[in-house]
PDB file of N, CA and C in Angstrom:
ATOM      1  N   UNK A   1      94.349 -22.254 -43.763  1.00  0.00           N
ATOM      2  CA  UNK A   1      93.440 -22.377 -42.636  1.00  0.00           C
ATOM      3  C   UNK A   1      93.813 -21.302 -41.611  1.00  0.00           C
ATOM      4  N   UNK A   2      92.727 -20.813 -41.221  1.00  0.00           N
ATOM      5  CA  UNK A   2      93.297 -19.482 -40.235  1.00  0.00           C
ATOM      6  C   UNK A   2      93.596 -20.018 -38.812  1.00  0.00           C
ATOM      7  N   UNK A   3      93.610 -19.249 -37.815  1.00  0.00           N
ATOM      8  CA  UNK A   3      93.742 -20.181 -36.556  1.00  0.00           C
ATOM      9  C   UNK A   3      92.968 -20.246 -35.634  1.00  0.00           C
ATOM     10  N   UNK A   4      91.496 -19.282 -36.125  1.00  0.00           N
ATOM     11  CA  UNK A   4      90.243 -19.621 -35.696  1.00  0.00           C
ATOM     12  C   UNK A   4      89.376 -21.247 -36.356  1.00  0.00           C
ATOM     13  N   UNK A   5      89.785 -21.298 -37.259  1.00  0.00           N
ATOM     14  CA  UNK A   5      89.402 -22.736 -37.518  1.00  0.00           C
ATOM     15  C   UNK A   5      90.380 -23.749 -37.192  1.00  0.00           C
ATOM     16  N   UNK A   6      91.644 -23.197 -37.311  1.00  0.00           N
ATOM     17  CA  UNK A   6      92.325 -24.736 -36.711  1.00  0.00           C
ATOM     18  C   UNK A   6      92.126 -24.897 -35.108  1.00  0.00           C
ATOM     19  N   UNK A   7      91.828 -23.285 -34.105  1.00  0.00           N
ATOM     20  CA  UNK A   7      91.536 -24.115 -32.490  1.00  0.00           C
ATOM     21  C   UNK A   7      90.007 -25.016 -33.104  1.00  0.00           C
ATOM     22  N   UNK A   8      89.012 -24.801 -33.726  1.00  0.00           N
ATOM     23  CA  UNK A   8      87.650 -25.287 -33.452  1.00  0.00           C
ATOM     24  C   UNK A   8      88.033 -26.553 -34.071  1.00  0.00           C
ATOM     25  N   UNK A   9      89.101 -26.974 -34.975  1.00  0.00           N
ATOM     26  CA  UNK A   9      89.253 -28.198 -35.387  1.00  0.00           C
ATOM     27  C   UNK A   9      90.062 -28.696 -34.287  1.00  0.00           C
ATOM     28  N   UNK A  10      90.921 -28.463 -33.062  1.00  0.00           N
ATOM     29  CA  UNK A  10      91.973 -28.454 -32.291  1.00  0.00           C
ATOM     30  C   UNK A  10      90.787 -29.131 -31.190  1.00  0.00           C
ATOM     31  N   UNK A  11      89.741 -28.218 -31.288  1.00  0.00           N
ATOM     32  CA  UNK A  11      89.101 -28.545 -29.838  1.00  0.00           C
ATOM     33  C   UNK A  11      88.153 -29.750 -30.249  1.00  0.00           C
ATOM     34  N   UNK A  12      87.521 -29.643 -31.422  1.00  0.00           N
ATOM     35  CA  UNK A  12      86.569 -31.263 -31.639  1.00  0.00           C
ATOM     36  C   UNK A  12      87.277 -31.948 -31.604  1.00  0.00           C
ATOM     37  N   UNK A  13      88.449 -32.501 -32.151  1.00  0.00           N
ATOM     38  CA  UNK A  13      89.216 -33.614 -31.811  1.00  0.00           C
ATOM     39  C   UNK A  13      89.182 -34.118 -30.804  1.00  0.00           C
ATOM     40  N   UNK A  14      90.019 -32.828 -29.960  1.00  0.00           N
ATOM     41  CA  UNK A  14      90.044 -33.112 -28.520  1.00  0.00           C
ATOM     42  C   UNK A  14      89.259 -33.515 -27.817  1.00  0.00           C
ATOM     43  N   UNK A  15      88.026 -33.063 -28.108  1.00  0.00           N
ATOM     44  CA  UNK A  15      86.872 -33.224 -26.890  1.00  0.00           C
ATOM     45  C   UNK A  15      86.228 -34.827 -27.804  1.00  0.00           C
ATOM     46  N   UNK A  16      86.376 -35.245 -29.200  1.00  0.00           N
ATOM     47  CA  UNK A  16      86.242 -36.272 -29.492  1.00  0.00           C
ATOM     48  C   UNK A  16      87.011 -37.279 -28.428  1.00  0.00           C
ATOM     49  N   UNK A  17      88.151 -37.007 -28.423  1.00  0.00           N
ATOM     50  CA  UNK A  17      88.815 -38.132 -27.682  1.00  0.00           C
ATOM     51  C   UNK A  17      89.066 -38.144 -26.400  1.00  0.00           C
ATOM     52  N   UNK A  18      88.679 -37.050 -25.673  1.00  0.00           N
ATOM     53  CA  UNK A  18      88.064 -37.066 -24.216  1.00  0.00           C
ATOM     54  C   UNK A  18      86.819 -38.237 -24.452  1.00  0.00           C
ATOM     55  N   UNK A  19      85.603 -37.519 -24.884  1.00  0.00           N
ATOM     56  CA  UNK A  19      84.795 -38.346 -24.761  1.00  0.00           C
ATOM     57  C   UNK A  19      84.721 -40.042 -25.027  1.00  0.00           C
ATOM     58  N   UNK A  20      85.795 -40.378 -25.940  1.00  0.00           N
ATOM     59  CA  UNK A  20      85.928 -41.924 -26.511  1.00  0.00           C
ATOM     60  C   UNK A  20      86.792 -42.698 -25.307  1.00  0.00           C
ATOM     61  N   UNK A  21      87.422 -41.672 -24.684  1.00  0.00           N
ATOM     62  CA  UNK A  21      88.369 -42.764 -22.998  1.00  0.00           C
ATOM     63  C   UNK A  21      87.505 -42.400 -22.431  1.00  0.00           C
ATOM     64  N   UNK A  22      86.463 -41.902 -21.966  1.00  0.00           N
ATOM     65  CA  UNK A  22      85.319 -41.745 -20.879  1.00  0.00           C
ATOM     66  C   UNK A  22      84.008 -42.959 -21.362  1.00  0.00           C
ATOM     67  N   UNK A  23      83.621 -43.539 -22.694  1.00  0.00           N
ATOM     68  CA  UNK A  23      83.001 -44.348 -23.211  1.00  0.00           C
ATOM     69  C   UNK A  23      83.012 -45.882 -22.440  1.00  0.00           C
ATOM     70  N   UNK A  24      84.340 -46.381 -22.476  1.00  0.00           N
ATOM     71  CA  UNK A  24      84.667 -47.813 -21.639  1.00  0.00           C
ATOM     72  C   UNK A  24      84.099 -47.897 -19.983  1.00  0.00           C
ATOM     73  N   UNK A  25      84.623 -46.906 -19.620  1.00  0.00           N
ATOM     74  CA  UNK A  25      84.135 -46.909 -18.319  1.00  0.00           C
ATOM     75  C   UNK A  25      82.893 -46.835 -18.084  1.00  0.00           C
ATOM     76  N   UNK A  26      81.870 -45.973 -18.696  1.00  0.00           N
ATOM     77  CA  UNK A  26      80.500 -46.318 -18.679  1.00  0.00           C
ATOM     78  C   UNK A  26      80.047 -47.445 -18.687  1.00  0.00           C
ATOM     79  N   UNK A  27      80.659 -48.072 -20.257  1.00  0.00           N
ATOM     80  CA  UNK A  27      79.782 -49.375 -20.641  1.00  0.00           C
ATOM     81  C   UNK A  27      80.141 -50.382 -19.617  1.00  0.00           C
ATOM     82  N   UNK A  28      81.571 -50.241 -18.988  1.00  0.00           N
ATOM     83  CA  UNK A  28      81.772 -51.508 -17.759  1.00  0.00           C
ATOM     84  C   UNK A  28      81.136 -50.996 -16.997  1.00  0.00           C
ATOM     85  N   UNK A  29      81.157 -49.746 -15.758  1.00  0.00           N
ATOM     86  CA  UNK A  29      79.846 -49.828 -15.398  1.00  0.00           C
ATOM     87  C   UNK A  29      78.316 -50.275 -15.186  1.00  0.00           C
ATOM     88  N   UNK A  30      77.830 -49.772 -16.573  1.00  0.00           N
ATOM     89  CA  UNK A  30      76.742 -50.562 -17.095  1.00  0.00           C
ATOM     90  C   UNK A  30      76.383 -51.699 -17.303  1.00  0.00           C
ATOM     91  N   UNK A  31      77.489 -52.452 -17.292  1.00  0.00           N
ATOM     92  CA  UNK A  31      77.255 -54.058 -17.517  1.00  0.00           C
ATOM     93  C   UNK A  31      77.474 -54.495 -16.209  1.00  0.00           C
ATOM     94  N   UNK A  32      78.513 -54.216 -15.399  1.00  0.00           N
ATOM     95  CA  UNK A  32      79.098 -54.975 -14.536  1.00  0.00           C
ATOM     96  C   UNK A  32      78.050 -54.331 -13.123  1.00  0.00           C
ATOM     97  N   UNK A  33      77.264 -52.903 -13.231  1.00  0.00           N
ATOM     98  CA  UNK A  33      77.269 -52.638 -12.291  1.00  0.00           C
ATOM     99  C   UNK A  33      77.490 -52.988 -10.589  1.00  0.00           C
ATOM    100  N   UNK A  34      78.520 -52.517 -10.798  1.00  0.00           N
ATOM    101  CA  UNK A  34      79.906 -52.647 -10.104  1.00  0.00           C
ATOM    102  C   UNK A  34      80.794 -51.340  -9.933  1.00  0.00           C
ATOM    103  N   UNK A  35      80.910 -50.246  -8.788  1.00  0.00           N
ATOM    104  CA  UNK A  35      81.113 -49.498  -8.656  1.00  0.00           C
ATOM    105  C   UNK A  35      81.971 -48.721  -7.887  1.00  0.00           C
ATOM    106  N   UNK A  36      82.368 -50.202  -6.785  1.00  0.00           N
ATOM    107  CA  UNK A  36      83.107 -49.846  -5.632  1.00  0.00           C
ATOM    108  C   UNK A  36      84.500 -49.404  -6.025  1.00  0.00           C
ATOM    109  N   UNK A  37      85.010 -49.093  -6.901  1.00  0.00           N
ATOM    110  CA  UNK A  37      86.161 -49.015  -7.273  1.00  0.00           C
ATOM    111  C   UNK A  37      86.334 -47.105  -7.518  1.00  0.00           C
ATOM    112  N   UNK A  38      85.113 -46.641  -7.592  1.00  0.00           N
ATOM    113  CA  UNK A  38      84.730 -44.982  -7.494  1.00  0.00           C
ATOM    114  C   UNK A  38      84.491 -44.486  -6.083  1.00  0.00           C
ATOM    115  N   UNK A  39      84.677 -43.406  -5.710  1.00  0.00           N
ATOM    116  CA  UNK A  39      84.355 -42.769  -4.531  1.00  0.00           C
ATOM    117  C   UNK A  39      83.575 -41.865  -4.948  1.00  0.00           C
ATOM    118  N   UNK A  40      82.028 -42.107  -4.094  1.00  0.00           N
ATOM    119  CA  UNK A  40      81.122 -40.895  -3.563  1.00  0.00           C
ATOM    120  C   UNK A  40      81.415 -39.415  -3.888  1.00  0.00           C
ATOM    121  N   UNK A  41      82.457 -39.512  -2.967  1.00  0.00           N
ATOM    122  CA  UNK A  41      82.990 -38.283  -2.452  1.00  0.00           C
ATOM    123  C   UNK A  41      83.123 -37.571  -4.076  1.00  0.00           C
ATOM    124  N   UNK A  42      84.333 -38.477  -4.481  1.00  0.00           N
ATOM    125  CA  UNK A  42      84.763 -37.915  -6.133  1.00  0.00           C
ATOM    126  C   UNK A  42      83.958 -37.476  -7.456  1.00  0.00           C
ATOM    127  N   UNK A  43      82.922 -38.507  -7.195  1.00  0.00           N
ATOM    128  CA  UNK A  43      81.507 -38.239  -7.969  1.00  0.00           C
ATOM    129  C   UNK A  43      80.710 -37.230  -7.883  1.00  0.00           C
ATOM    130  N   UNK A  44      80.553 -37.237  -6.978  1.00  0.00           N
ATOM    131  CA  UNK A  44      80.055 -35.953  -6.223  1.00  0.00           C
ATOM    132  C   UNK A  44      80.640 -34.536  -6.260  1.00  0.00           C
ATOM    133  N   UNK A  45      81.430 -34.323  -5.956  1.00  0.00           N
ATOM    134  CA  UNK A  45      82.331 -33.078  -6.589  1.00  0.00           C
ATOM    135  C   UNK A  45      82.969 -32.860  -7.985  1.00  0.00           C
ATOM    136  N   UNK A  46      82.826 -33.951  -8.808  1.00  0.00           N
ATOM    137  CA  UNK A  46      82.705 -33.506 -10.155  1.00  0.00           C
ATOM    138  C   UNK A  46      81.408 -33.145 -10.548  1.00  0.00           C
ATOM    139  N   UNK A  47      80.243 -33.723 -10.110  1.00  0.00           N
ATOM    140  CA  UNK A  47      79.154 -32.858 -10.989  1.00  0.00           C
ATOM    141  C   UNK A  47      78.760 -31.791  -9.983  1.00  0.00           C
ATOM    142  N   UNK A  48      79.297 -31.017  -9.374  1.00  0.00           N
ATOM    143  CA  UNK A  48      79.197 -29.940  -8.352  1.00  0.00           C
ATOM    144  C   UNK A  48      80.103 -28.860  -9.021  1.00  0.00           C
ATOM    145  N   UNK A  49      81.573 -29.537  -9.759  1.00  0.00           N
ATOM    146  CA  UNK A  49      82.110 -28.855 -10.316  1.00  0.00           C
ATOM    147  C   UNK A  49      81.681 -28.761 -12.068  1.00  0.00           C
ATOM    148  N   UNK A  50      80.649 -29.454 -12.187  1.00  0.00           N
ATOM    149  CA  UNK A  50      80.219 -29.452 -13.880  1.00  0.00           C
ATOM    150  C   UNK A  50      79.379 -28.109 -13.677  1.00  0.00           C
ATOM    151  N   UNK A  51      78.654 -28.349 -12.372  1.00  0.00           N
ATOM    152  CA  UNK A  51      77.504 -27.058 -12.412  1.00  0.00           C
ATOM    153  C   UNK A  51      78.006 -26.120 -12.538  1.00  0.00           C
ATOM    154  N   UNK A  52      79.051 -25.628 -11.500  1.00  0.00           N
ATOM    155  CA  UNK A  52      79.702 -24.489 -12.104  1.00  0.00           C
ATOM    156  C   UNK A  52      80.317 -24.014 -12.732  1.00  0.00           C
ATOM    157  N   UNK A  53      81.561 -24.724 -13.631  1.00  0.00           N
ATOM    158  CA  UNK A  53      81.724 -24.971 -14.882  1.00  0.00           C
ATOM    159  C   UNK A  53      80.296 -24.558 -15.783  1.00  0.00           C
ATOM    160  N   UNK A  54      79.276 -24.785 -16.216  1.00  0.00           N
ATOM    161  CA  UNK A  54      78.701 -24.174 -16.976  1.00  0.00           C
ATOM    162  C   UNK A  54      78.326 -22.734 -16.483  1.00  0.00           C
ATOM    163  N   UNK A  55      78.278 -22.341 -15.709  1.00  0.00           N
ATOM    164  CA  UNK A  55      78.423 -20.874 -15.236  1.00  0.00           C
ATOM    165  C   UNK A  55      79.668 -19.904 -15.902  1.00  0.00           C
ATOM    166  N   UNK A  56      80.723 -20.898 -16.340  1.00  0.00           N
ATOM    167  CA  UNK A  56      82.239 -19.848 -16.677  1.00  0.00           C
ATOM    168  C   UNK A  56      81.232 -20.553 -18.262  1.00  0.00           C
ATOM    169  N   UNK A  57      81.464 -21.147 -18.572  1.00  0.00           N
ATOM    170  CA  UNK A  57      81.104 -21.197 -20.482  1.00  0.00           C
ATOM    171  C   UNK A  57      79.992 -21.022 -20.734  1.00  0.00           C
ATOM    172  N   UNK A  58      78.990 -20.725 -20.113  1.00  0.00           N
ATOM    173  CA  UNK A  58      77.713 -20.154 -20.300  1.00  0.00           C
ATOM    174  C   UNK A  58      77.671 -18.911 -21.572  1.00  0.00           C
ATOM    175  N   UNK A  59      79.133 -18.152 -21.467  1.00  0.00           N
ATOM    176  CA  UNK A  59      78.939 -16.850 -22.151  1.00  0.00           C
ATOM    177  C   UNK A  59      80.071 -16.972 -23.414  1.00  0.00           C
ATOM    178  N   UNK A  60      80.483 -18.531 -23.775  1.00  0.00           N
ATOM    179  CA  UNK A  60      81.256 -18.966 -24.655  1.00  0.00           C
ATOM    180  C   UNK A  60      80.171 -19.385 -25.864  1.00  0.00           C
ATOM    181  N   UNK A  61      80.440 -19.099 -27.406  1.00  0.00           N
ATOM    182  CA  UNK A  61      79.718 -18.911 -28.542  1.00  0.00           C
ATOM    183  C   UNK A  61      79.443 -20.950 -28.528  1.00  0.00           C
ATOM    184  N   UNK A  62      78.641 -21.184 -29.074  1.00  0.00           N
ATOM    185  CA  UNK A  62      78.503 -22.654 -29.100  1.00  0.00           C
ATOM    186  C   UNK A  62      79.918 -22.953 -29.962  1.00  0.00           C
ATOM    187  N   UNK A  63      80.178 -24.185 -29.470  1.00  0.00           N
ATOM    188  CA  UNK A  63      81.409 -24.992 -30.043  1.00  0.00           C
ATOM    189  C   UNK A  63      81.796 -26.578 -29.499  1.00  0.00           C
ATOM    190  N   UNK A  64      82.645 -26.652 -29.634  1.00  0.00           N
ATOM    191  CA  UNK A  64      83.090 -28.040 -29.075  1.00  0.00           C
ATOM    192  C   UNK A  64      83.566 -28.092 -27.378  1.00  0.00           C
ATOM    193  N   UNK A  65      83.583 -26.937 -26.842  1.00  0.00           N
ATOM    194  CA  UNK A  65      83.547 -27.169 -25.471  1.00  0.00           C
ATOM    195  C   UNK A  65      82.235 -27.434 -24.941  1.00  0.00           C
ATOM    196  N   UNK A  66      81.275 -27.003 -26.129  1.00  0.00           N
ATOM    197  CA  UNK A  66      79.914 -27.266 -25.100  1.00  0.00           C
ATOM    198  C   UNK A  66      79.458 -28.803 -25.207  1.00  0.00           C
ATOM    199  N   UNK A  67      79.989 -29.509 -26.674  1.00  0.00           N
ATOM    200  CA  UNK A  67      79.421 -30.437 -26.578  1.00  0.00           C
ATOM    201  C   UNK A  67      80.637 -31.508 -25.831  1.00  0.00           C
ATOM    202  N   UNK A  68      82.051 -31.131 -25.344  1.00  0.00           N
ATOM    203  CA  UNK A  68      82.365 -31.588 -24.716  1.00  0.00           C
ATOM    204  C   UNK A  68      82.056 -31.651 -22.843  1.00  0.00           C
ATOM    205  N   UNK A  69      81.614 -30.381 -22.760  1.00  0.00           N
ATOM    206  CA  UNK A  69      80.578 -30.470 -21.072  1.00  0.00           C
ATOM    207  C   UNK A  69      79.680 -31.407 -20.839  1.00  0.00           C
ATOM    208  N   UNK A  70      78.759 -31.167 -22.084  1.00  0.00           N
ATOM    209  CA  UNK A  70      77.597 -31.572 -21.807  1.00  0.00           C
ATOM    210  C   UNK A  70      78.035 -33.010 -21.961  1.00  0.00           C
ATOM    211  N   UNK A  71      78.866 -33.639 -22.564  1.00  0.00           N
ATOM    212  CA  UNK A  71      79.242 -35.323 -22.424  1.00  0.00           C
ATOM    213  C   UNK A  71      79.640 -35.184 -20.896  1.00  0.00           C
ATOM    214  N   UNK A  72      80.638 -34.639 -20.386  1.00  0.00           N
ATOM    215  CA  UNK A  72      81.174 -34.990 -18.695  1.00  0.00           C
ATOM    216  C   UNK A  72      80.139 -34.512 -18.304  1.00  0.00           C
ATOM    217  N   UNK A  73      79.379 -33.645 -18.273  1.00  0.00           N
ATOM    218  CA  UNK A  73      77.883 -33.623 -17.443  1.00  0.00           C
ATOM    219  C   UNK A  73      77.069 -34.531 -17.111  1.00  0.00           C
ATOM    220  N   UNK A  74      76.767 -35.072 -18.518  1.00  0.00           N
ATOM    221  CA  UNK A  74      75.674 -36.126 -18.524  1.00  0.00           C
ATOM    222  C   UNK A  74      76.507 -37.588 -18.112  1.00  0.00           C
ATOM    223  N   UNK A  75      78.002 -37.896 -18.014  1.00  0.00           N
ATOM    224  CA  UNK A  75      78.363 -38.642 -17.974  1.00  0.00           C
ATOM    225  C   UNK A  75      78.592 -38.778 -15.960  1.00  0.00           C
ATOM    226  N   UNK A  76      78.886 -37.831 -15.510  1.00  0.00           N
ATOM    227  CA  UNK A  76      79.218 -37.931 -14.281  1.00  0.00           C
ATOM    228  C   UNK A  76      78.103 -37.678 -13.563  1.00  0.00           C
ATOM    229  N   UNK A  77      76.754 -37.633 -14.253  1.00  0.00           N
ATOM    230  CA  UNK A  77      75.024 -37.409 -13.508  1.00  0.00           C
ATOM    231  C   UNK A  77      74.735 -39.294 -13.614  1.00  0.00           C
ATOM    232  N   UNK A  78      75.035 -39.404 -14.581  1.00  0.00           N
ATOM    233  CA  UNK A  78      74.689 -40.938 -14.527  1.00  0.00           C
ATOM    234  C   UNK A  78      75.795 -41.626 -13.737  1.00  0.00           C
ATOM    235  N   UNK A  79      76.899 -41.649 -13.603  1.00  0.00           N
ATOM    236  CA  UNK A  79      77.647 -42.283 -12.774  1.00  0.00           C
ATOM    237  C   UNK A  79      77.264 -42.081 -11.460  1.00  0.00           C
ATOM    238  N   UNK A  80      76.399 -41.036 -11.026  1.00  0.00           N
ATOM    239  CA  UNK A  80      76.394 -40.324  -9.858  1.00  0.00           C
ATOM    240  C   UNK A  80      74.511 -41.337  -9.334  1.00  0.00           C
ATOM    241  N   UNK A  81      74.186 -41.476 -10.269  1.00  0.00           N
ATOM    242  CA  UNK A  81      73.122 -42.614 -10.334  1.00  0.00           C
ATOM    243  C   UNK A  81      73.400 -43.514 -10.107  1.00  0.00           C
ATOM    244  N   UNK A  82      73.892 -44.185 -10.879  1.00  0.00           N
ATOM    245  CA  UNK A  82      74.258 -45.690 -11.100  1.00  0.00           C
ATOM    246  C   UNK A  82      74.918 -45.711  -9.857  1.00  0.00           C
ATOM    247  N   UNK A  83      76.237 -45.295  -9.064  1.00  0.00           N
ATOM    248  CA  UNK A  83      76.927 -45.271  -7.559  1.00  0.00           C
ATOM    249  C   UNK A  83      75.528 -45.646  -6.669  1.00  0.00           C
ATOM    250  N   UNK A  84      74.812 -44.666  -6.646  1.00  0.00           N
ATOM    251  CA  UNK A  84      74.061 -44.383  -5.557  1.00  0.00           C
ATOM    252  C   UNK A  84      72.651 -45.443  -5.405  1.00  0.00           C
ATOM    253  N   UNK A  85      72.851 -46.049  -6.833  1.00  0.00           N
ATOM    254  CA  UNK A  85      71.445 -47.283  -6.881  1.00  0.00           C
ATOM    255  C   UNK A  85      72.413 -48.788  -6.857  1.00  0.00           C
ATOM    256  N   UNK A  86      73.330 -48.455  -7.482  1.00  0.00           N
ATOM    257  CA  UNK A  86      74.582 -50.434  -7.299  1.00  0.00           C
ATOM    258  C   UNK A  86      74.785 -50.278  -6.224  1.00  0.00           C
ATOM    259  N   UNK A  87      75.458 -49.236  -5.479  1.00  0.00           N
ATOM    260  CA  UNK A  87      76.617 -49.191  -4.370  1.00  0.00           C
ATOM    261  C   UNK A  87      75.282 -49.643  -3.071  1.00  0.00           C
ATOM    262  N   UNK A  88      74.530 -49.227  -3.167  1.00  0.00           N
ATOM    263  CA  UNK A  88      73.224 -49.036  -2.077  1.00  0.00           C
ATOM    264  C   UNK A  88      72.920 -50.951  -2.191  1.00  0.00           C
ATOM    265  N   UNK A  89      72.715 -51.500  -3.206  1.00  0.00           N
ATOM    266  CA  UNK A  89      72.201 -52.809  -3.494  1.00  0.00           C
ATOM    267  C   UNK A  89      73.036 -53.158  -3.021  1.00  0.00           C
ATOM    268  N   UNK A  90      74.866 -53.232  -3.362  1.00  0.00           N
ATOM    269  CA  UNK A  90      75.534 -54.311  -2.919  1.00  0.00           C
ATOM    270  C   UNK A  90      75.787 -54.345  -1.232  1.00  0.00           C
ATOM    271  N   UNK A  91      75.282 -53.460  -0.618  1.00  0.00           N
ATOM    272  CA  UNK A  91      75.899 -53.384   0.744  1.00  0.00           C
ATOM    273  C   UNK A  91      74.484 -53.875   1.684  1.00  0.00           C
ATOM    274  N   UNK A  92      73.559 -53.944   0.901  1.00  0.00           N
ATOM    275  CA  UNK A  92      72.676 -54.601   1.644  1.00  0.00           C
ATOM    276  C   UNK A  92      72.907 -55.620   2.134  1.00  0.00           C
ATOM    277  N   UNK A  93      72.284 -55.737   3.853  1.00  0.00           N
ATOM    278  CA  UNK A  93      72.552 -57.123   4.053  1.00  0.00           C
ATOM    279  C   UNK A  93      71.617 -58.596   3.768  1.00  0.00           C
ATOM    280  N   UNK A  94      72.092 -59.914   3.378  1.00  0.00           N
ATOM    281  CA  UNK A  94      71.442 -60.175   3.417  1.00  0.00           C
ATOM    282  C   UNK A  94      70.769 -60.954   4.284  1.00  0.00           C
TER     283      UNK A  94
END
């Protein structure tokens, strides 16, 4: 195996198992919506930093970093939802 195929086997793994510890937290999320335990602030500057992040790998050949972005992309756009529609409900008064 050369060592252009062992990083692209090095990096799917990896970005496999990034994405599988980022999985739980969604689905509790999703069920529990329940959110107070995240900060705004933090949410918010990760998908500020996803945007530009695809600006540096924009000019990287397709691989497993892209389909590892595009999971924290799409994962921290929906968290960035879900915050801003739970967090808004629970603080209503009633």
């Amino acid at each position: 195996m050369d060592i252009q195929t062992l990083q692209v086997v090095a990096g799917s793994i990896s970005s496999l198992l990034f994405i599988s510890a980022n999985i739980p937290m969604l689905v509790k999320a999703y069920k529990t919506k329940n959110l107070r335990s995240y900060s705004l602030g933090n949410i918010a500057l990760i998908n500020v930093g996803n945007v530009l992040y695809w600006l540096y790998i924009s000019n990287f050949p397709p691989g497993p970093i892209w389909l590892l972005h595009s999971f924290y992309t799409l994962s921290s756009a929906v968290m960035l939802v879900w915050y801003l529609r739970y967090e808004r409900s629970w603080r209503r008064p009633l």
